[in-house]
Protein backbone atom coordinates (compact mmCIF):
# COMPACT_ATOMS: atom_id res chain seq x y z
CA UNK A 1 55.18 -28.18 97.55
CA UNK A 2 58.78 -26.82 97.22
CA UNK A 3 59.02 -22.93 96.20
CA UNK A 4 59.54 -23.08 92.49
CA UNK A 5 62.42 -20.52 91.22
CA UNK A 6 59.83 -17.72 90.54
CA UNK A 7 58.45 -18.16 94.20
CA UNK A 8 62.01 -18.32 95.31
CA UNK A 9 62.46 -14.79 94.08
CA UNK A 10 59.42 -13.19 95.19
CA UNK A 11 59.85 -14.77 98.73
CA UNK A 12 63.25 -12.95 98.32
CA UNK A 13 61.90 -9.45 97.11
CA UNK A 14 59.56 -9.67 99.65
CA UNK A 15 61.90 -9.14 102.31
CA UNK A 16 63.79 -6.13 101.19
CA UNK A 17 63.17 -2.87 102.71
CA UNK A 18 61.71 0.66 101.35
CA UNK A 19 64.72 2.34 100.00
CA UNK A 20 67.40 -0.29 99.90
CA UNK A 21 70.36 0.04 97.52
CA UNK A 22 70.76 -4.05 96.42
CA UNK A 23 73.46 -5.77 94.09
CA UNK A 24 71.46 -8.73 92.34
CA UNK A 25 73.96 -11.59 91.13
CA UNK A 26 74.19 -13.75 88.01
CA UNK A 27 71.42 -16.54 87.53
CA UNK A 28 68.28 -16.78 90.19
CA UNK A 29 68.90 -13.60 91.94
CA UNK A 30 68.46 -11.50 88.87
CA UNK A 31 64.62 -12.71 88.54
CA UNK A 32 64.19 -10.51 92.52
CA UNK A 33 63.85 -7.63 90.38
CA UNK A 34 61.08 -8.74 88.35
CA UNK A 35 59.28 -9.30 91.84
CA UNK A 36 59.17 -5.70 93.64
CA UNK A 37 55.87 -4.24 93.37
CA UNK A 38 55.73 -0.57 91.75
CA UNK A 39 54.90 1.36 94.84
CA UNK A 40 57.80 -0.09 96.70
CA UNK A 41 61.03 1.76 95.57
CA UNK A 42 64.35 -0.39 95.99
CA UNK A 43 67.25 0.46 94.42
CA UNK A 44 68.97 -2.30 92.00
CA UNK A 45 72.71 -2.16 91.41
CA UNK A 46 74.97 -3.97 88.68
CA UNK A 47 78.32 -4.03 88.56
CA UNK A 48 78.77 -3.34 84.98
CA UNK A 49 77.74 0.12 85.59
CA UNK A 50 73.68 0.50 86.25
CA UNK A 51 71.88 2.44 88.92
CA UNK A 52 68.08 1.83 88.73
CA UNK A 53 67.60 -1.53 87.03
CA UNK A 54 64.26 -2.30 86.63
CA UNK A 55 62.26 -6.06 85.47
CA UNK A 56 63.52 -8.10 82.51
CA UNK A 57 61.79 -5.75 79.14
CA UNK A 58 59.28 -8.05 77.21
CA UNK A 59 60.57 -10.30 74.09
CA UNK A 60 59.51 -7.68 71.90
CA UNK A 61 61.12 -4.74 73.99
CA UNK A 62 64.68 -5.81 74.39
CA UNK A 63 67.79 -3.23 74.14
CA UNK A 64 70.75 -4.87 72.89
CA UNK A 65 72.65 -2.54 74.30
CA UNK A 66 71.29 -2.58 77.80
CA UNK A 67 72.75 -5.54 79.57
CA UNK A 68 73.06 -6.66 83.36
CA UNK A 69 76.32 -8.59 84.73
CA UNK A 70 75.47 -11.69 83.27
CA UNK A 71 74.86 -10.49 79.91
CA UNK A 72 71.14 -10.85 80.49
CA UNK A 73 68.56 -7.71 78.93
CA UNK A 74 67.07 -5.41 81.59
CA UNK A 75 65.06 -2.36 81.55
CA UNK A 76 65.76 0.98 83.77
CA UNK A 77 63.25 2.65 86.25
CA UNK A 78 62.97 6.52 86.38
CA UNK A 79 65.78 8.27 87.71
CA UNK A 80 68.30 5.58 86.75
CA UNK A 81 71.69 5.78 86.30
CA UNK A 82 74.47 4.68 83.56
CA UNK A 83 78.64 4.88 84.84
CA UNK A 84 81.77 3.86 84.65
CA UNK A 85 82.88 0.12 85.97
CA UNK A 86 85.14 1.67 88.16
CA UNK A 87 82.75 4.12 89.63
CA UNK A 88 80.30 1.03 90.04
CA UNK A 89 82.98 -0.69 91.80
CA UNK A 90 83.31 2.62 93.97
CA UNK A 91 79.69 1.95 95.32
CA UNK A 92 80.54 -1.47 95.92
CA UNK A 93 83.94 -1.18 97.79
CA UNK A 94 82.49 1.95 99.44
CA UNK A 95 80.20 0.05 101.78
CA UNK A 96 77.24 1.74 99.87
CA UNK A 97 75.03 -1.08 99.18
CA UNK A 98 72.72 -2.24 101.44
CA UNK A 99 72.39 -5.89 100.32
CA UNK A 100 73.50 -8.52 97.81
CA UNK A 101 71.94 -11.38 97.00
CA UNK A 102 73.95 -14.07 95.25
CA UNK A 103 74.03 -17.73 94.38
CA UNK A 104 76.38 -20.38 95.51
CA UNK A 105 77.45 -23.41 95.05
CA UNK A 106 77.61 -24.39 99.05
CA UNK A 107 76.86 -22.19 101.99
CA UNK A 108 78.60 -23.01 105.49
CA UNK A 109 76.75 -22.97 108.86
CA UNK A 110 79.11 -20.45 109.87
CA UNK A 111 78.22 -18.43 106.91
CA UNK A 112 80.86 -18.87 104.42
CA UNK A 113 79.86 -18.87 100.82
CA UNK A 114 81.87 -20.58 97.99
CA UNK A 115 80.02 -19.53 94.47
CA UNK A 116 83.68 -19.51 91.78
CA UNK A 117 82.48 -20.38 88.73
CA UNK A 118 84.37 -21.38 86.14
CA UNK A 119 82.25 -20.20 82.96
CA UNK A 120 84.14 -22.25 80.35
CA UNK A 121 80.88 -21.67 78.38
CA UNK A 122 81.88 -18.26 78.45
CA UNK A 123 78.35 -17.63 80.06
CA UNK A 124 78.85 -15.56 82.86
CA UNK A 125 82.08 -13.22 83.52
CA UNK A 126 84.57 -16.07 86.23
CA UNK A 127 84.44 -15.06 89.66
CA UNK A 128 83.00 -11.30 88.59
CA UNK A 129 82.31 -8.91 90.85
CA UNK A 130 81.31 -11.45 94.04
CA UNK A 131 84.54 -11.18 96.28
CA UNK A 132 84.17 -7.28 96.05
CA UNK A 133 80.14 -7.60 96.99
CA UNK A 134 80.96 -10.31 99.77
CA UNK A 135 83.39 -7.98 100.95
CA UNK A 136 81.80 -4.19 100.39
CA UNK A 137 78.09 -4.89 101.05
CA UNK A 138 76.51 -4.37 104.16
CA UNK A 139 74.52 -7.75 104.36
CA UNK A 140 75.03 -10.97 102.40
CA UNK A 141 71.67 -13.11 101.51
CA UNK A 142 72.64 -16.23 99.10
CA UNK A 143 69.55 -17.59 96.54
CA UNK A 144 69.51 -21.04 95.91
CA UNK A 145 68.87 -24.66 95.76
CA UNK A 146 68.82 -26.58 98.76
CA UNK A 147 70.46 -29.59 96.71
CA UNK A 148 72.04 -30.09 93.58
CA UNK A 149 70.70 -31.79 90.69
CA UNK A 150 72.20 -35.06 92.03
CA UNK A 151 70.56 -34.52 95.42
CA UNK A 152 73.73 -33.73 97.63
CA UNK A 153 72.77 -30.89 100.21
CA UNK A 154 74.41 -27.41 99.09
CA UNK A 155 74.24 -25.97 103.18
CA UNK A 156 77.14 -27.75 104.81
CA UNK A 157 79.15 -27.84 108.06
CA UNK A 158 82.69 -26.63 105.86
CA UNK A 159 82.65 -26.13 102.61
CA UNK A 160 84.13 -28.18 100.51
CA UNK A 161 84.87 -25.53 97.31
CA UNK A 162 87.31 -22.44 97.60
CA UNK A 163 85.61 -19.71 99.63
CA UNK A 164 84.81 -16.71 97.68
CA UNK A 165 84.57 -14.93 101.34
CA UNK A 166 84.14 -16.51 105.12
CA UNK A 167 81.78 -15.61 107.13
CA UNK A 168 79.61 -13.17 105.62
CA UNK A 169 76.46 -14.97 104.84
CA UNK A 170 73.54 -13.91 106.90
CA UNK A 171 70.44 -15.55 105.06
CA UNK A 172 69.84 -18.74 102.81
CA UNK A 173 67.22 -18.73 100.64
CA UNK A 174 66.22 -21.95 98.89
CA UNK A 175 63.39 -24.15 96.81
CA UNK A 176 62.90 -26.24 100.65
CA UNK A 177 63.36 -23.05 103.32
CA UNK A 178 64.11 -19.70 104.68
CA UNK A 179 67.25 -19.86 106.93
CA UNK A 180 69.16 -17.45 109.24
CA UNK A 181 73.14 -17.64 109.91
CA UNK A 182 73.00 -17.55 113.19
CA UNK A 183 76.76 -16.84 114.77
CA UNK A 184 77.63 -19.40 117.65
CA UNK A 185 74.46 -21.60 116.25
CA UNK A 186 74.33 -21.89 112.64
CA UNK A 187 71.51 -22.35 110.28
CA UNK A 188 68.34 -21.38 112.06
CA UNK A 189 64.83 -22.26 110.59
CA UNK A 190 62.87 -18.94 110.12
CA UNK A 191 60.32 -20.49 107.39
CA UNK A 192 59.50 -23.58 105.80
CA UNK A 193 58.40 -23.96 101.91
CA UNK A 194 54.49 -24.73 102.06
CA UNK A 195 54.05 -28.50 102.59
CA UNK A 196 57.69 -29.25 103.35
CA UNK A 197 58.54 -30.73 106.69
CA UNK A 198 61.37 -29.80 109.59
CA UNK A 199 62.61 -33.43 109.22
CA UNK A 200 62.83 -33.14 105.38
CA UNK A 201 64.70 -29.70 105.43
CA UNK A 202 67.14 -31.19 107.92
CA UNK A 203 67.61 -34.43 105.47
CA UNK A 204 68.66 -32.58 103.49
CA UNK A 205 71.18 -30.13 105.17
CA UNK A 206 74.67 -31.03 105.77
CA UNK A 207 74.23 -29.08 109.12
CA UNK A 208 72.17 -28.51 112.14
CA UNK A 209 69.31 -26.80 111.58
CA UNK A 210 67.54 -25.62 114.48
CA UNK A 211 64.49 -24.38 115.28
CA UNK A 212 64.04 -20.33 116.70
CA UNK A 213 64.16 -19.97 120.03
C-alpha cells in the first residue's frame, strides 16, 4: 500500500543525518519531528524564532504560548533556543541550515518548486518564510502527495503555478515514492512505496521517471 502521511514523515526523518540543522515547513513536514528517535540529535529550526523544536506536546501538555510557523503547538528539546524573527531569518539567509523540507503544490523535473499559498482562511502565514529557505538552505527536500485530491499528478515537466524558487529541489517525497532531482535527467526513482509499482508511479507523474543507473 501507499505510505500513509505518518509513514511519509518517518520515511523522511529517516534520512536526515546526525547533527543536521533542518527548517520543517507548514502542514506534513512538521509531523518529521515527531519521527526522530531520541538518541539521534537533529536540530529543528522555525522561522518564528525556535532553535531546538522538539515532537508535538500531548493534548493535555500544550503551551499556548509555544507555537511553530504555522501556528501549530510544539515542545522544545534540551538546549533549545528562543530569538528574535530577524535573528531567525539571520540563520536562514546565512546559509546555516542544512536542510528544509517543505510542501508544494507542484514540483518540476528540473527541480523547481511552486508551494504560494494563499491562506484566505487565515491558516497559515501567505508565502512565509519559503522563498528565504528555498533560497538560504543548503538542500531543498519537498513532502508531499504524489496527486491531488482530484487525481492530477503534482511532479510535472513545468510548472504550471508561480515558482516560489527554480531549481532548487533535490528530493520528492510522496504517499507513491522516493525521488531524486537529478540535473540533466530529472526525477529519478530511488524507492518505491511497499506494493506500488514502477508503471503506477510513472502514471501518475507528469514527467519521466527513470530508473537509477
Amino acid at each position: 500500500m501507499p505510505f500513509d502521511r505518518t509513514a511519509m514523515a518517518a520515511r523522511v526523518a529517516e534520512d536526515i543525518p546526525e547533527g543536521w540543522f533542518v527548517n520543517l515547513g507548514i502542514g506534513m513536514p512538521t509531523m518529521v519531528a515527531d519521527h526522530i528517535p531520541p538518541e539521534r540529535e537533529v536540530i529543528f529550526h522555525s522561522e518564528n524564532g525556535i532553535l531546538g523544536m522538539g515532537p508535538a506536546p500531548a493534548p493535555d501538555a500544550v503551551d499556548p504560548w509555544l507555537i511553530n510557523a504555522g501556528k501549530q503547538p510544539v515542545t522544545l528539546v534540551p538546549g533549545a533556543s528562543l530569538f528574535h524573527h530577524a535573528d531567525s531569518f539571520a540563520i536562514i539567509r546565512g546559509g546555516h541550515l542544512d536542510l528544509c523540507v517543505l510542501g508544494a503544490f507542484e514540483v518540476a523535473a528540473n527541480g523547481d518548486i511552486a508551494n504560494w499559498a494563499t491562506s484566505e482562511n487565515d491558516s497559515a502565514p501567505a508565502v512565509g518564510g519559503a522563498m528565504d529557505l528555498t533560497a538560504g538552505a543548503k538542500r531543498l527536500w519537498v513532502l508531499m502527495e504524489h496527486t491531488t485530491k482530484d487525481g492530477r499528478p503534482k511532479l510535472v515537466e513545468t510548472c504550471s503555478y508561480p515558482l516560489t524558487a527554480a531549481g532548487v529541489v533535490s528530493r520528492v517525497y510522496t504517499n507513491l515514492a522516493v525521488l531524486e532531482v537529478v540535473k540533466g535527467r530529472g526525477f529519478v526513482l530511488a524507492e518505491a512505496a511497499p506494493g506500488v509499482s514502477v508503471e503506477e508511479i510513472r502514471a501518475k507523474t507528469a514527467a519521466p521517471v527513470w530508473l537509477p543507473a
